[in-house]
PDB file of N, CA and C in Angstrom:
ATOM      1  N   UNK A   1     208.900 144.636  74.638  1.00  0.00           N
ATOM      2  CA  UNK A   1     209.920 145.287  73.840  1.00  0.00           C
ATOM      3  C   UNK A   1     210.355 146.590  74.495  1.00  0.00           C
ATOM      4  N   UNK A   2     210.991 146.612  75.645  1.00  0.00           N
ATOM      5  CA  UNK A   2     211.195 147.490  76.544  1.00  0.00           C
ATOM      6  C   UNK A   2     212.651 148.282  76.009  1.00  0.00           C
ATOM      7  N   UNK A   3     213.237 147.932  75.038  1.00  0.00           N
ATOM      8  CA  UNK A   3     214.401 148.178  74.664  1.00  0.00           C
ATOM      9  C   UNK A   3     214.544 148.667  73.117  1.00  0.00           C
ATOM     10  N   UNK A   4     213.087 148.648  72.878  1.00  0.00           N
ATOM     11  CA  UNK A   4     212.911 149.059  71.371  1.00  0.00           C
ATOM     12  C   UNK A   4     212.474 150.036  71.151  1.00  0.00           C
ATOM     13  N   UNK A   5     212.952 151.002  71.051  1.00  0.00           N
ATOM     14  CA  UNK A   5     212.659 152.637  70.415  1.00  0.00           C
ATOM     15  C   UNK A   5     211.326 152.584  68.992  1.00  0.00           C
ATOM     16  N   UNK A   6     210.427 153.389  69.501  1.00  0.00           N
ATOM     17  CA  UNK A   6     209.869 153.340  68.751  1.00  0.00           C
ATOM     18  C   UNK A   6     210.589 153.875  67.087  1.00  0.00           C
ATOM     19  N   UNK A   7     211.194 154.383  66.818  1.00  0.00           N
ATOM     20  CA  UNK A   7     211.552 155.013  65.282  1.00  0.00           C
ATOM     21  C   UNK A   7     213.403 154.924  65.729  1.00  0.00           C
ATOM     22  N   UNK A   8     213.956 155.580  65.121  1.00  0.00           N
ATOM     23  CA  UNK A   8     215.526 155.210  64.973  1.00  0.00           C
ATOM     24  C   UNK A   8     216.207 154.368  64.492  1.00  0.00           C
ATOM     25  N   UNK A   9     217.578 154.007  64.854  1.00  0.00           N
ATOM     26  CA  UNK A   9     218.117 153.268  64.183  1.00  0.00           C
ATOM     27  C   UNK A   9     218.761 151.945  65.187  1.00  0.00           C
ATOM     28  N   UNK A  10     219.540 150.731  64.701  1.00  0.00           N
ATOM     29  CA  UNK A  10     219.443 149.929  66.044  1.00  0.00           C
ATOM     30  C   UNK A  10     221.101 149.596  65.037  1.00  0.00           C
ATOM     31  N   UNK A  11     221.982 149.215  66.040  1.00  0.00           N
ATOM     32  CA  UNK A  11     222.889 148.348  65.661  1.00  0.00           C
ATOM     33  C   UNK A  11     223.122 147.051  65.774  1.00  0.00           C
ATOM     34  N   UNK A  12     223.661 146.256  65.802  1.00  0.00           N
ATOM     35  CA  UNK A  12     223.518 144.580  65.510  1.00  0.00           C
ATOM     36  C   UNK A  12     223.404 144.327  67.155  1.00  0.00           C
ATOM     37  N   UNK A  13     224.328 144.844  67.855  1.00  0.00           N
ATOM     38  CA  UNK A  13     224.248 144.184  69.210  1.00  0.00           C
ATOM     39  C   UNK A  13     223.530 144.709  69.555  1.00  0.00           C
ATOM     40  N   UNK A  14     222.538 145.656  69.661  1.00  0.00           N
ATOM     41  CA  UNK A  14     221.160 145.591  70.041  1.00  0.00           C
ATOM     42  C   UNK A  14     220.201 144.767  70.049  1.00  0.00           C
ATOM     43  N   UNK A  15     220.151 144.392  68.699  1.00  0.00           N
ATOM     44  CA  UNK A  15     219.386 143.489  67.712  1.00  0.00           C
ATOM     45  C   UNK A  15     219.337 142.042  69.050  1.00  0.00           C
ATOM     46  N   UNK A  16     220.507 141.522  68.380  1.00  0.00           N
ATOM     47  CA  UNK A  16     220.748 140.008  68.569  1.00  0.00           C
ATOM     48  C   UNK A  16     222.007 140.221  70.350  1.00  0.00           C
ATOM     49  N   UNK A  17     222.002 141.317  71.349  1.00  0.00           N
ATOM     50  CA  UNK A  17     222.031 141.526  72.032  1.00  0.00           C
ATOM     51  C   UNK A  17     223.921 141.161  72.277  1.00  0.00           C
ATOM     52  N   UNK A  18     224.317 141.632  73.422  1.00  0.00           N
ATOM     53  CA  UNK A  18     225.949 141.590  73.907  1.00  0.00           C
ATOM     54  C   UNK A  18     225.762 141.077  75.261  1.00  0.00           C
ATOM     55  N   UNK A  19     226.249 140.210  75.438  1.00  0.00           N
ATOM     56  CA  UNK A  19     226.055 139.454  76.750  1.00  0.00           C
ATOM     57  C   UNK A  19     227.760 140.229  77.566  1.00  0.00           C
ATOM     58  N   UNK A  20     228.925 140.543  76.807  1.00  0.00           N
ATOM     59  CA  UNK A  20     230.149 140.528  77.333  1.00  0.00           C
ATOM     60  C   UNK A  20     230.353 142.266  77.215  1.00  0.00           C
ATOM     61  N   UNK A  21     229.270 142.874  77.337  1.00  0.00           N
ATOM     62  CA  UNK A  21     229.509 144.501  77.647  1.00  0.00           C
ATOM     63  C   UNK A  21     228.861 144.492  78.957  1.00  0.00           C
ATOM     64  N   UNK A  22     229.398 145.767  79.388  1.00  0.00           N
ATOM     65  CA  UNK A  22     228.593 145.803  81.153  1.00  0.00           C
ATOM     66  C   UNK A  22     228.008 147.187  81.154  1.00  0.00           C
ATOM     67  N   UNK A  23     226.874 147.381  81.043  1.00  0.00           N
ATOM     68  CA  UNK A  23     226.212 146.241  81.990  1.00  0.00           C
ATOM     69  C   UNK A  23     225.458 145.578  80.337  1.00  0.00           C
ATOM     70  N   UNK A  24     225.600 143.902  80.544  1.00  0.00           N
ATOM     71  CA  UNK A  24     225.099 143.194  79.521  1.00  0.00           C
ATOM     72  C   UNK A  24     223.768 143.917  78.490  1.00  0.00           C
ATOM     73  N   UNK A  25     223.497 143.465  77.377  1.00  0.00           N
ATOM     74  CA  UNK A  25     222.595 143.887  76.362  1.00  0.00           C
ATOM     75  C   UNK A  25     221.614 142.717  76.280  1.00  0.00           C
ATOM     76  N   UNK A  26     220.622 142.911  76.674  1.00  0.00           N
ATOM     77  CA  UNK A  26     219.853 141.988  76.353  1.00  0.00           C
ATOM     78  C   UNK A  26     219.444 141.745  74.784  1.00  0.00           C
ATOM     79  N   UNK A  27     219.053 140.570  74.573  1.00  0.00           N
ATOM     80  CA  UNK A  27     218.738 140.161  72.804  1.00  0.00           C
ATOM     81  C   UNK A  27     217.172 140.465  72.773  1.00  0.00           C
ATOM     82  N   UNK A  28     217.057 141.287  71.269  1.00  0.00           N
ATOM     83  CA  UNK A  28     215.324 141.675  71.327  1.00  0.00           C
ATOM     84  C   UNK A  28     215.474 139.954  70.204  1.00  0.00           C
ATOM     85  N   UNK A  29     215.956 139.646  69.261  1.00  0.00           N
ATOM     86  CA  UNK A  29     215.735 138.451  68.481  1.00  0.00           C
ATOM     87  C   UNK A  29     217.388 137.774  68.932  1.00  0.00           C
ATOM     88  N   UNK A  30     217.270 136.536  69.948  1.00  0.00           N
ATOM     89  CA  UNK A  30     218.086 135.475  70.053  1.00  0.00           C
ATOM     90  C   UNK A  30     218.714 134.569  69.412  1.00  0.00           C
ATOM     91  N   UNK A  31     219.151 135.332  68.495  1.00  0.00           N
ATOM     92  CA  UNK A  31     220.232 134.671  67.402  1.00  0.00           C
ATOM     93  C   UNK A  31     221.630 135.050  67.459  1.00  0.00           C
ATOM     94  N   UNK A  32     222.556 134.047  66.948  1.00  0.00           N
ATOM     95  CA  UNK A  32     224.066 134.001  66.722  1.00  0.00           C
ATOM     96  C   UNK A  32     224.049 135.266  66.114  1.00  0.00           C
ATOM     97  N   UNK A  33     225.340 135.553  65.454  1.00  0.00           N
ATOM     98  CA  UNK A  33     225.793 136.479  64.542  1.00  0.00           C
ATOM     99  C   UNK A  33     225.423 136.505  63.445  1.00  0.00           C
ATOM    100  N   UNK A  34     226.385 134.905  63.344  1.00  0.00           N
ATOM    101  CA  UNK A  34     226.504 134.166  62.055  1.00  0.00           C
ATOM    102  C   UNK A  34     224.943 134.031  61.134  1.00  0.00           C
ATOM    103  N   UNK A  35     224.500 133.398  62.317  1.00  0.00           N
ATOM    104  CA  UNK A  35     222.839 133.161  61.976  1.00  0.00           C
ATOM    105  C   UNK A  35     221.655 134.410  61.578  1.00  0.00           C
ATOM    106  N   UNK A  36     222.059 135.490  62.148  1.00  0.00           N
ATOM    107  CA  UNK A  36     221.439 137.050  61.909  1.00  0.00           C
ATOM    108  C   UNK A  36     222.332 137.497  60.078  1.00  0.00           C
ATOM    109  N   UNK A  37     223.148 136.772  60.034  1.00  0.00           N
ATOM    110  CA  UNK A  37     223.784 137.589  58.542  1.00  0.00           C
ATOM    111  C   UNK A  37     223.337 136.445  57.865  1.00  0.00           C
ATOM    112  N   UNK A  38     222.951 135.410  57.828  1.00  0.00           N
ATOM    113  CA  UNK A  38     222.838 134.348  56.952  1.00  0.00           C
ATOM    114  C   UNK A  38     221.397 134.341  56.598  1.00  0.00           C
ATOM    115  N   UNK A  39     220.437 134.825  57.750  1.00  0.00           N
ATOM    116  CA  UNK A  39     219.035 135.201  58.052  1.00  0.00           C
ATOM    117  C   UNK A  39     219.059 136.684  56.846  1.00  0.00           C
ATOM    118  N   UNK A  40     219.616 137.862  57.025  1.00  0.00           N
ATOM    119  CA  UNK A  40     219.758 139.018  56.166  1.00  0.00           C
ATOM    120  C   UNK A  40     219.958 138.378  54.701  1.00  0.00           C
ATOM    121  N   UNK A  41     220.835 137.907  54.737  1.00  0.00           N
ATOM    122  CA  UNK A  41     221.134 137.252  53.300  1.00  0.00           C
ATOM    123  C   UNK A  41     220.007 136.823  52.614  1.00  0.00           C
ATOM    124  N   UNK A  42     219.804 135.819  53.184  1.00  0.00           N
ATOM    125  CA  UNK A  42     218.118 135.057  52.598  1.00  0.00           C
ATOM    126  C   UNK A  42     216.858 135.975  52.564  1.00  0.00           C
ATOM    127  N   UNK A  43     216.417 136.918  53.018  1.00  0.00           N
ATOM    128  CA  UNK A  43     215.223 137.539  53.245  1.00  0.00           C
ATOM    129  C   UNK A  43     214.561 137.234  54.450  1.00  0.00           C
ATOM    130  N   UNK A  44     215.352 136.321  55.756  1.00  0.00           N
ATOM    131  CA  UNK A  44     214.515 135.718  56.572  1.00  0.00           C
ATOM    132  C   UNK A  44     214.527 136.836  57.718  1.00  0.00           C
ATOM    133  N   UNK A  45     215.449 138.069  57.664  1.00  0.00           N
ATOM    134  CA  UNK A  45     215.329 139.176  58.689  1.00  0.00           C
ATOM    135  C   UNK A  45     215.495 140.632  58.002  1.00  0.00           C
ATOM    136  N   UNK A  46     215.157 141.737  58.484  1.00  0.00           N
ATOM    137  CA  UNK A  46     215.238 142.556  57.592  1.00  0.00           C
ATOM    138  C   UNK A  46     217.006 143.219  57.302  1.00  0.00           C
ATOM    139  N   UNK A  47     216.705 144.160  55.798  1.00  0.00           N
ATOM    140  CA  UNK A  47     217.536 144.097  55.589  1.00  0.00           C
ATOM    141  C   UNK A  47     218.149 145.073  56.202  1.00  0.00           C
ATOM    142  N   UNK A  48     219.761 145.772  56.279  1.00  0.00           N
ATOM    143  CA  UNK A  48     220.360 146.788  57.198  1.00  0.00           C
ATOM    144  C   UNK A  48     220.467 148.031  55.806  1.00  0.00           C
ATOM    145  N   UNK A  49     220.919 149.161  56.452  1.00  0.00           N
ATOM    146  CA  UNK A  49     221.142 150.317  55.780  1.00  0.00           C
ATOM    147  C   UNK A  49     222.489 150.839  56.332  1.00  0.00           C
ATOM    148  N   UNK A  50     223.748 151.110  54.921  1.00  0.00           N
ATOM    149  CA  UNK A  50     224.596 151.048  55.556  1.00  0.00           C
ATOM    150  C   UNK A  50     224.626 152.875  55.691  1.00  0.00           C
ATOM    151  N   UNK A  51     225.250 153.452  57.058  1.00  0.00           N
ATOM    152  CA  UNK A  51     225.391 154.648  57.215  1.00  0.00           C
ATOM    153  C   UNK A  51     226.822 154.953  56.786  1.00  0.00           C
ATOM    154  N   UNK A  52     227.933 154.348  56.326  1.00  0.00           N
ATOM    155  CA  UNK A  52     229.464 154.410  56.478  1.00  0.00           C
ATOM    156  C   UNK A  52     229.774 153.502  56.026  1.00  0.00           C
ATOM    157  N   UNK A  53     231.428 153.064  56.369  1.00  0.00           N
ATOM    158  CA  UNK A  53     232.183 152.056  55.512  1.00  0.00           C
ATOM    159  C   UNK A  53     231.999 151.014  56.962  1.00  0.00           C
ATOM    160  N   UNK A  54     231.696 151.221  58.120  1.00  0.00           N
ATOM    161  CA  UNK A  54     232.099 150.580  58.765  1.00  0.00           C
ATOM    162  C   UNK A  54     230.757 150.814  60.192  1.00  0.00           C
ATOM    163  N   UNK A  55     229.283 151.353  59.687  1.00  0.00           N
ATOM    164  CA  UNK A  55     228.240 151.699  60.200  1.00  0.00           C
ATOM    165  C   UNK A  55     227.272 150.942  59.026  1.00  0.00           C
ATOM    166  N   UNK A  56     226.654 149.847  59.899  1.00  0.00           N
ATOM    167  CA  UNK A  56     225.308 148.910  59.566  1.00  0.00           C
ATOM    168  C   UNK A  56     224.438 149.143  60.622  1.00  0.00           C
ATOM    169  N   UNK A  57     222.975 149.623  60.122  1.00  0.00           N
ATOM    170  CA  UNK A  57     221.604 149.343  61.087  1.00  0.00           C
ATOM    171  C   UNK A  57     220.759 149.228  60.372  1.00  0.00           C
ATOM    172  N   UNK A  58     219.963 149.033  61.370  1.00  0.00           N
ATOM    173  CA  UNK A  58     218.579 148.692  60.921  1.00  0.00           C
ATOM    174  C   UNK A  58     217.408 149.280  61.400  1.00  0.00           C
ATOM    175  N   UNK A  59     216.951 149.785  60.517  1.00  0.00           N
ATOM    176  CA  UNK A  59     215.412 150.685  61.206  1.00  0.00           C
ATOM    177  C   UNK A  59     214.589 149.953  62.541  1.00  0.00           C
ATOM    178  N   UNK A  60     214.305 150.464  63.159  1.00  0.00           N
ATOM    179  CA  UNK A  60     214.015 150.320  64.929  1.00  0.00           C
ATOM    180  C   UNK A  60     212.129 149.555  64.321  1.00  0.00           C
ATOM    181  N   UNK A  61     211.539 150.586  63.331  1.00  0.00           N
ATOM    182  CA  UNK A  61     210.524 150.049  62.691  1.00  0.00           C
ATOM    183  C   UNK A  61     210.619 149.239  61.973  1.00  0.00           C
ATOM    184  N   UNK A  62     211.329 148.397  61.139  1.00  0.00           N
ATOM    185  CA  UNK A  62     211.661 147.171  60.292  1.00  0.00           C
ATOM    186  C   UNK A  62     211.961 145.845  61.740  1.00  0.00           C
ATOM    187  N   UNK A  63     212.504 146.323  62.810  1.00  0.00           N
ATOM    188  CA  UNK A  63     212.971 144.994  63.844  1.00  0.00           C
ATOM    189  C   UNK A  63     211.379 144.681  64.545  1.00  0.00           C
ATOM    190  N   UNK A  64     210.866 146.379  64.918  1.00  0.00           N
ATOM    191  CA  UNK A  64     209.503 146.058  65.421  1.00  0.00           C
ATOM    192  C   UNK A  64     208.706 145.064  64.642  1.00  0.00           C
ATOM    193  N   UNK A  65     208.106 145.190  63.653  1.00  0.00           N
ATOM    194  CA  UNK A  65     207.279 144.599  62.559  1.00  0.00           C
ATOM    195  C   UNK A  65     207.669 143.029  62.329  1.00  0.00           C
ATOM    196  N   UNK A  66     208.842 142.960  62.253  1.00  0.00           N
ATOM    197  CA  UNK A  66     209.349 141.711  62.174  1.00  0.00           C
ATOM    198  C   UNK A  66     208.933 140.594  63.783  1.00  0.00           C
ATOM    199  N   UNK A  67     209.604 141.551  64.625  1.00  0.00           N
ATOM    200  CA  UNK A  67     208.973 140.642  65.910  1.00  0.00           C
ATOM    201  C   UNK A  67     207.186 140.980  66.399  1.00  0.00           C
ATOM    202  N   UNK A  68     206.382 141.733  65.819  1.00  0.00           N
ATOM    203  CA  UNK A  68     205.413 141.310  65.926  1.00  0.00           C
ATOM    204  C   UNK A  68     204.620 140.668  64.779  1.00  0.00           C
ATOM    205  N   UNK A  69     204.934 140.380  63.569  1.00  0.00           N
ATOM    206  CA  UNK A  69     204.221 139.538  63.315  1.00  0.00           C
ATOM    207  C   UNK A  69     204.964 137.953  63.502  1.00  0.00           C
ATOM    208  N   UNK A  70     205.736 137.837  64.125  1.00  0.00           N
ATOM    209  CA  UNK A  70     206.137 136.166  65.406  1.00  0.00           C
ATOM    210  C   UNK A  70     207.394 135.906  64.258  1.00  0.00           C
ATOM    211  N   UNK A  71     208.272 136.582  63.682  1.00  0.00           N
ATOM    212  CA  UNK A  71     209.151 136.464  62.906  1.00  0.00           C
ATOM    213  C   UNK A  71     210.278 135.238  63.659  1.00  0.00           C
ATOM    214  N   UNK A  72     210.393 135.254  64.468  1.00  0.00           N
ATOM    215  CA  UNK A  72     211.265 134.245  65.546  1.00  0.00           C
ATOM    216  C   UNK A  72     210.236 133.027  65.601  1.00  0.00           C
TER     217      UNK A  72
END
């Protein structure tokens, strides 16, 4: 998890990564979009905190926890 800040905040393309920015974003959890909001929805990923009308993240400690106990 070379890309995961221990504390802070993460935005989606962090998360589930940007292949079409340069230099590319690697994915810490390898999921669609679609599939990361449908995952939020259900309880199957954690949930986001909105900062703004148009600012969603997610605690850097809620993504950790999730990928170590094998959440993927």
């Amino acid at each position: 998890m070379a890309h995961l800040p221990e504390t802070g905040f993460l935005r989606l393309r962090q998360i589930i990564g940007d292949d079409k920015r340069m230099p590319p974003i690697p994915p810490l959890i390898p999921v669609k979009k679609s599939t990361w909001w449908e995952g939020v929805r259900t309880g199957r990923f954690p949930r986001p905190l909105k900062l703004g009308p148009r600012t969603t993240v997610w605690r850097a400690e809620d993504i950790r926890r999730f990928i170590e106990k094998g959440g993927m």
